[in-house]
Protein backbone atom coordinates (compact mmCIF):
# COMPACT_ATOMS: atom_id res chain seq x y z
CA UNK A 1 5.50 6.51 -23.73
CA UNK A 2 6.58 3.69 -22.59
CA UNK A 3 7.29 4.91 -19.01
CA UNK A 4 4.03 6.18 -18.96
CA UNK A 5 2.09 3.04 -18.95
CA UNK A 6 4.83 2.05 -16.37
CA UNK A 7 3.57 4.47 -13.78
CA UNK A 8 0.09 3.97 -14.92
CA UNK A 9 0.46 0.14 -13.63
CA UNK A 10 2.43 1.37 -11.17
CA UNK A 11 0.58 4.07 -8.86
CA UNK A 12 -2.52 1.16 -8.11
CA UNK A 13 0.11 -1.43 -6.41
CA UNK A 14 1.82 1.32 -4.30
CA UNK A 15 -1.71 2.50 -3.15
CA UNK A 16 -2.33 -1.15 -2.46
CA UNK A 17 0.90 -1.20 -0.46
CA UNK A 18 0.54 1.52 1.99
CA UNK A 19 -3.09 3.24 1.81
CA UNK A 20 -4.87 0.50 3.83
CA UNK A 21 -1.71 0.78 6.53
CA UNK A 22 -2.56 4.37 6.63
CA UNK A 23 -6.29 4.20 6.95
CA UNK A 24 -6.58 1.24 9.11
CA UNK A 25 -6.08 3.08 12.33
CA UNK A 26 -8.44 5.90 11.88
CA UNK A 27 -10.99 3.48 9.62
CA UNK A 28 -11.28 1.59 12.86
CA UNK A 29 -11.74 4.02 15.67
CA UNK A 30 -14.53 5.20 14.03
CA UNK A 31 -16.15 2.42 12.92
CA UNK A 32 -16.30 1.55 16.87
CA UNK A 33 -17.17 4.50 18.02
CA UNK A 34 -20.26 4.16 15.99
CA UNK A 35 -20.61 1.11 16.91
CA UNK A 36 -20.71 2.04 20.62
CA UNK A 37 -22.97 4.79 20.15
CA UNK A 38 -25.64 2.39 18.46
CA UNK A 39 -25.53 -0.21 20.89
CA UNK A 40 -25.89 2.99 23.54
CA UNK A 41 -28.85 4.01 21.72
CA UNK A 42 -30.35 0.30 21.96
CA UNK A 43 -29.80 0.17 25.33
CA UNK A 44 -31.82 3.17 25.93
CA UNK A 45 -34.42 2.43 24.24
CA UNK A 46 -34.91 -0.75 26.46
CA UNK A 47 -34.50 0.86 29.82
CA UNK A 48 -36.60 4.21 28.15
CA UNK A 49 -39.84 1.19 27.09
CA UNK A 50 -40.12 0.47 31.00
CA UNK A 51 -40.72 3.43 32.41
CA UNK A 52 -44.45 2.31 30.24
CA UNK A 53 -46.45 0.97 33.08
CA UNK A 54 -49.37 2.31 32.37
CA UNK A 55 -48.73 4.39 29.81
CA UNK A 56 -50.76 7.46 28.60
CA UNK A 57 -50.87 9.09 24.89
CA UNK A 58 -48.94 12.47 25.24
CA UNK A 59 -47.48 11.92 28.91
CA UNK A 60 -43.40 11.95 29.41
CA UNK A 61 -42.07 9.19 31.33
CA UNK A 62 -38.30 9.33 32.73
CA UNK A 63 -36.37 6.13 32.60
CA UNK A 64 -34.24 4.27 34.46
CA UNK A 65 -30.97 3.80 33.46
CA UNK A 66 -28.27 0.79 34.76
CA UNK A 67 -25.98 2.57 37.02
CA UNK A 68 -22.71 1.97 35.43
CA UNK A 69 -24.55 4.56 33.19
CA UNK A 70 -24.97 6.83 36.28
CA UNK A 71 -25.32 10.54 34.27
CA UNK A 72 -27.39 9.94 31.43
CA UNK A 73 -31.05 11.12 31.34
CA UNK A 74 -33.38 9.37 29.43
CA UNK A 75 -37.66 10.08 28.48
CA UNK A 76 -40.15 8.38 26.59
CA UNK A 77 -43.04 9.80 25.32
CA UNK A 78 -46.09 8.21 23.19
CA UNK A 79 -47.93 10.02 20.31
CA UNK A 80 -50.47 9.25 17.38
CA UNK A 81 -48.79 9.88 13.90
CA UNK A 82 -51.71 12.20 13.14
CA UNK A 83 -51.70 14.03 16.10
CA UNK A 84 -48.01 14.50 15.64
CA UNK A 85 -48.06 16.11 12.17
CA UNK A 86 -51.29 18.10 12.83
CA UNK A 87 -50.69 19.93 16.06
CA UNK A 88 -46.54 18.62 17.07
CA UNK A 89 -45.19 19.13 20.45
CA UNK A 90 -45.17 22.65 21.86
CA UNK A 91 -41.87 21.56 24.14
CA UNK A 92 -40.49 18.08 25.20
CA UNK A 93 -37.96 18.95 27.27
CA UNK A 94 -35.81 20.99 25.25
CA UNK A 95 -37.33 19.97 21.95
CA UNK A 96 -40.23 22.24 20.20
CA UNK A 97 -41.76 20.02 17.63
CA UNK A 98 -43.86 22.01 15.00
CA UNK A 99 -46.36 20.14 12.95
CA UNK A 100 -45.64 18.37 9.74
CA UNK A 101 -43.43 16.26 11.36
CA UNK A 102 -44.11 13.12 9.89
CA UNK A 103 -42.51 9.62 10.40
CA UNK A 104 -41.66 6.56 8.13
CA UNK A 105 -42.38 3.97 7.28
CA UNK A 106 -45.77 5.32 8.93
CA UNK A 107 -46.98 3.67 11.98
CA UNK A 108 -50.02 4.41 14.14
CA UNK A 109 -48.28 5.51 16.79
CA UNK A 110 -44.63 6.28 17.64
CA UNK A 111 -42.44 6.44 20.82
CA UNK A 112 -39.89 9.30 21.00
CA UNK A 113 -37.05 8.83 23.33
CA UNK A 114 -34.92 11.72 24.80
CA UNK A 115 -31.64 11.35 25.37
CA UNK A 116 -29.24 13.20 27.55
CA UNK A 117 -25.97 12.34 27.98
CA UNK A 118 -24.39 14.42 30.26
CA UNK A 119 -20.69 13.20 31.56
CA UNK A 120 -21.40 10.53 28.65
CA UNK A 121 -20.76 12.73 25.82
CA UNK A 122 -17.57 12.70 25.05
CA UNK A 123 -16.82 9.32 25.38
CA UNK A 124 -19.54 8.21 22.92
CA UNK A 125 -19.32 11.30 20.24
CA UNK A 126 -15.85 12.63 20.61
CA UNK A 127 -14.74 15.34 18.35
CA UNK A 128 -11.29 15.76 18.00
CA UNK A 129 -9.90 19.68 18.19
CA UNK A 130 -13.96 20.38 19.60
CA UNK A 131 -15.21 21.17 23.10
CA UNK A 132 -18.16 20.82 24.36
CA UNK A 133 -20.67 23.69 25.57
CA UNK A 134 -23.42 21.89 26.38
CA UNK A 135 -24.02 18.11 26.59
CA UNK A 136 -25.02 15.68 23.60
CA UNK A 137 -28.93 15.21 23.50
CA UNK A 138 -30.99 12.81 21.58
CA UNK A 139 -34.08 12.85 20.15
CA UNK A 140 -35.03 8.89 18.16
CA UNK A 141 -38.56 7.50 17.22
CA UNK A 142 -39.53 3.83 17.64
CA UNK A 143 -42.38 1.93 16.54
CA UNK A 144 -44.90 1.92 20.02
CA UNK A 145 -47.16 -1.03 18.63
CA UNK A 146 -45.38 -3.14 21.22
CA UNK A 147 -43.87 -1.33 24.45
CA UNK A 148 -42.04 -4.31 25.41
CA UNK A 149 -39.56 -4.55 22.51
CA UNK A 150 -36.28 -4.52 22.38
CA UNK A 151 -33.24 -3.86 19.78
CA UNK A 152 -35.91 -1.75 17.94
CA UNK A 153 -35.06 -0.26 14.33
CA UNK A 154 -35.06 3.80 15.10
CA UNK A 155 -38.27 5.48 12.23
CA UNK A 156 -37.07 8.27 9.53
CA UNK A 157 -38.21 11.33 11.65
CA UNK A 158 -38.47 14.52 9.68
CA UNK A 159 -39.88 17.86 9.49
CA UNK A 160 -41.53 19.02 6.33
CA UNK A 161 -42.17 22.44 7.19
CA UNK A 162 -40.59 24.30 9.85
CA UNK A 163 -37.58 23.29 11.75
CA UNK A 164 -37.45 21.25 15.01
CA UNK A 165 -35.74 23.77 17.29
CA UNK A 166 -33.62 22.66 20.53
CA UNK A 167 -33.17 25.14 23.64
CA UNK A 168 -30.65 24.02 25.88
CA UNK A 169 -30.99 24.74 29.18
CA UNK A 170 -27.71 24.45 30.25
CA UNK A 171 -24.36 25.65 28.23
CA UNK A 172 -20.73 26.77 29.04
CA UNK A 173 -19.80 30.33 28.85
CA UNK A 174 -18.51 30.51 25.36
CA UNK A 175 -14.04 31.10 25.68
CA UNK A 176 -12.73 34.30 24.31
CA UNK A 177 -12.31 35.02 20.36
CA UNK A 178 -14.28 31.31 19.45
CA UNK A 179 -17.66 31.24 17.73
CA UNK A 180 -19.58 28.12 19.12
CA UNK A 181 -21.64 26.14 16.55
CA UNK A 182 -24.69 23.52 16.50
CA UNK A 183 -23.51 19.89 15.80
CA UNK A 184 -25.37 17.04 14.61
CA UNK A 185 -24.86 13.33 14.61
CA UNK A 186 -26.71 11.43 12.25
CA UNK A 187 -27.50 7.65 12.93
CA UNK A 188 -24.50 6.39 10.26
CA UNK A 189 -21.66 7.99 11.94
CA UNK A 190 -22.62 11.60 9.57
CA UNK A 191 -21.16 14.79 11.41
CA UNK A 192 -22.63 18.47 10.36
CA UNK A 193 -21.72 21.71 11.86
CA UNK A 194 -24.16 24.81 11.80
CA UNK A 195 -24.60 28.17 13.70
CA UNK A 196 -26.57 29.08 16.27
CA UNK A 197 -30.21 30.22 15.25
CA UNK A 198 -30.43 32.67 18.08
CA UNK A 199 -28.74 32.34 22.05
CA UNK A 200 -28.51 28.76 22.79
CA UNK A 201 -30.81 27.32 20.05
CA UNK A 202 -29.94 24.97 17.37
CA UNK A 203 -32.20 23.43 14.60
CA UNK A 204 -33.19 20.26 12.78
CA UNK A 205 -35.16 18.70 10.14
CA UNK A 206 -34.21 15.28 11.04
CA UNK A 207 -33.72 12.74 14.02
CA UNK A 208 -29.80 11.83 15.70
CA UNK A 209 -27.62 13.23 18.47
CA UNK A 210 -27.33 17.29 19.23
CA UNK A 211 -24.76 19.95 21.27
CA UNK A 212 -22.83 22.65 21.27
CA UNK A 213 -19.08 22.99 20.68
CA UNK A 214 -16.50 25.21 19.75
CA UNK A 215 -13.06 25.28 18.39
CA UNK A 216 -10.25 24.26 20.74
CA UNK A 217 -8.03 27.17 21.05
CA UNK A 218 -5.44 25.28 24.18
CA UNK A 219 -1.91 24.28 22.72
CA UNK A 220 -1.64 20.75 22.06
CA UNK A 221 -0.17 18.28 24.35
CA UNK A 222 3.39 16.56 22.79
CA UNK A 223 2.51 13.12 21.79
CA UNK A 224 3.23 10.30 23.69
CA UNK A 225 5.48 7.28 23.43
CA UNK A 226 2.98 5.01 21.76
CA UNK A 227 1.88 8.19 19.89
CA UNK A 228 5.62 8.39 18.59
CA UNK A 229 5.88 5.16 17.83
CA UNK A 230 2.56 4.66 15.40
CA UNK A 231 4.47 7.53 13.66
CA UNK A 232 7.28 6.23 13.40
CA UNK A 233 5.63 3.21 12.29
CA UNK A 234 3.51 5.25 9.37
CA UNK A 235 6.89 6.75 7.91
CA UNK A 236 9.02 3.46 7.92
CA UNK A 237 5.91 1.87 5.77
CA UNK A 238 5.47 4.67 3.72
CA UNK A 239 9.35 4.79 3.15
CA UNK A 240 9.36 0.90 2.25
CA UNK A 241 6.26 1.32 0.27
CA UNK A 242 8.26 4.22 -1.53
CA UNK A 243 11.26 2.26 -2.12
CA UNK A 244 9.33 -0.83 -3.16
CA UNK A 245 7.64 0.88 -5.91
CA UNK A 246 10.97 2.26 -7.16
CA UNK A 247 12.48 -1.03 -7.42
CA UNK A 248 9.37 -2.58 -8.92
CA UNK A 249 9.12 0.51 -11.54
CA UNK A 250 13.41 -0.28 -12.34
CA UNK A 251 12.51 -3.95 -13.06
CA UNK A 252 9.46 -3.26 -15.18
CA UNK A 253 11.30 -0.93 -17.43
CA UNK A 254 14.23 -3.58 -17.64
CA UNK A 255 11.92 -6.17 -18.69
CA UNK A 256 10.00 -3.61 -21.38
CA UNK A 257 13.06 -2.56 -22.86
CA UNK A 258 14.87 -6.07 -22.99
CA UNK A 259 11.63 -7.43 -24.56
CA UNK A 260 11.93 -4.25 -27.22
CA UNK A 261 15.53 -5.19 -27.87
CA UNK A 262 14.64 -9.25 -28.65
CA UNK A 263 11.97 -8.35 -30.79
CA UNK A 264 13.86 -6.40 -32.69
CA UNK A 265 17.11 -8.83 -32.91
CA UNK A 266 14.28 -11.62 -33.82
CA UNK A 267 12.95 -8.97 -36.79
CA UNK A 268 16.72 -8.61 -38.06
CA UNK A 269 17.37 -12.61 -37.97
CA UNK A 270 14.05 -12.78 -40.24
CA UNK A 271 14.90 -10.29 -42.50
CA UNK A 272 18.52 -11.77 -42.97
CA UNK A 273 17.05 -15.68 -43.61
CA UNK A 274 14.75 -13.86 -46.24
CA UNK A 275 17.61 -12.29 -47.85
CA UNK A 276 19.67 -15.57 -48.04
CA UNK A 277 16.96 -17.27 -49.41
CA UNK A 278 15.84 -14.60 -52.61
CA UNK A 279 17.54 -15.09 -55.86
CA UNK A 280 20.39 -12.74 -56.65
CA UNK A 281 19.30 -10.69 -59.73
CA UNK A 282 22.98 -9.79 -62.10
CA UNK A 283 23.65 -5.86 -62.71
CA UNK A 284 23.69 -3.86 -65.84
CA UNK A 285 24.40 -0.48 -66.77
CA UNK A 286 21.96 2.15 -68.14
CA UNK A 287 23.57 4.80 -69.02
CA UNK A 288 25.36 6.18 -65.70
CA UNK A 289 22.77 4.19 -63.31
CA UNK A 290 22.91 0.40 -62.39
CA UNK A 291 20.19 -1.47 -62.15
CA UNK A 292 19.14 -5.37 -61.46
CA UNK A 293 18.27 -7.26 -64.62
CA UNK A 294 17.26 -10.93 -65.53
CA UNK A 295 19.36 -13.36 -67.23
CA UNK A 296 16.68 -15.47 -68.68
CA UNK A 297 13.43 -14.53 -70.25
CA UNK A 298 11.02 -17.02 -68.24
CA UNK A 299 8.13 -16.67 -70.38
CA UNK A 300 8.28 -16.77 -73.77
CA UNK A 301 6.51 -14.03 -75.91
CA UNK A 302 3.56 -15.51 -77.80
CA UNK A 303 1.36 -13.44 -80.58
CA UNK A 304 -2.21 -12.71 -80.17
CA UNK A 305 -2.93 -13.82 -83.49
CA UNK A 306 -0.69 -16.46 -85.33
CA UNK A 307 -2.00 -15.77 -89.08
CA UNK A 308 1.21 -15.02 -91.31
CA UNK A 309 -0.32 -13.50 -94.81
């Protein structure tokens, strides 16, 4: 039992001790490649509001983008909220919007801004053991009640009814014995897999990042040095982490049963002062059996009624 609530205490500190070693590495690759692919999406939606000089309601405009972003296509496109979820999009570029598409919180009208990556899409949505088929599209809605905004918060976009439904136009011959698959990135890092609807068609009910990938199926390259040496690095702690707990869990148990064996050497010392203390009652016999008797009556019999006739 008392091992028990040992371990008990135990298993917390050594998931203190090496747990946050182990996650550290992969906690913080992701958290910047999210990062990077928000602070992409930012920037195009900056360079995507230009391309509004004189913007009309239901016309595509393609952007502009810096050219140390050389590859990546980018489209913005006005709409009324109403008009969106009453007659949708019949095809912006390789998006087919149906109607009850609805946006919120709800604003007047919305911007949607298309995204193609192209060469860009691995480095901003990798997928380990994935490759990609086609590249990473984007579809994001903005507020559009001022075109000259920037760092603008991206508008829940979702369909109601039927599915949004993307057609890409261009995508890899799939490799022997894989199955490709839709992917989608959500805004908060989220990935989903799904299959194909029919050819080279995915679906959504929701805004974020799009392609097609399959399963890797080449051998793996041998790790490198620094590869090696981040191993390396993971079993050492985990070994020390090990080892630590071990030593801890000795010393608790030394100190649990050495507390045990006081308070029990403590209870023996009491019950021997109480013993020297009492008053030794003298012995007689009755019959075959001895038994503890009184030498002196301490209280003196008195009658209930005094009256001698």
């Amino acid at each position: 039992m008392v091992l028990l609530e040992i371990l008990a205490m135990l298993v917390p500190l050594m998931f203190l001790f090496y747990l946050p070693a182990l996650m550290a590495q992969s906690t913080d690759t992701n958290a910047s490649s999210i990062s990077a692919a928000r602070a992409l999406d930012a920037l195009l939606q900056d360079y995507a509001y230009r391309a509004f000089v004189h913007p009309m309601t239901g016309v595509p405009y393609d952007g502009v983008v810096p050219s140390n972003l050389s590859g990546i296509n980018i489209t913005v496109m006005r709409l009324r909220s109403g008009s969106l979820r009453g007659k949708g999009v019949k095809m912006y570029k390789e998006f087919e919007i149906p109607i009850e598409v609805i946006v919120h919180p709800y604003v007047e009208r919305l911007v949607l801004v298309y995204q193609n990556l192209g060469n860009w899409s691995v480095p901003y949505y990798s997928l380990p053991n994935y490759t990609y088929l086609a590249p990473v599209l984007g579809l994001l809605a903005y507020n559009a009640s001022n075109l000259s905004a920037t760092n603008l918060p991206e508008l829940d976009f979702r369909a109601l009814g039927d599915p949004i439904k993307i057609k890409f136009s261009y995508v890899q011959s799939v490799p022997d014995g894989s199955v490709p698959k839709c992917v989608w990135f959500d805004l908060h890092g989220l990935v989903k897999f799904s299959y194909l609807t029919s050819g080279n068609e995915c679906s959504t009910t929701q805004q974020g990042h799009f392609s097609i990938v399959t399963e890797s199926i080449s051998p793996s390259s041998p790790p490198s040095r620094g590869e090696e040496k981040m191993t390396d690095r993971k079993v050492w702690i985990i070994v020390a982490s090990v080892l630590g707990g071990l030593a801890l869990l000795a010393l608790l148990t030394f100190l649990v049963l050495w507390a045990r064996k006081c308070k029990q050497r403590n209870k023996m010392q009491e019950m021997e002062k109480a013993t020297e203390l009492g008053e030794a009652l003298h012995m007689t016999s009755v019959g075959d059996t001895k038994a503890p008797s009184a030498t002196v009556t301490r209280t003196q019999p008195t009658l209930e009624n005094e009256y001698v006739p």
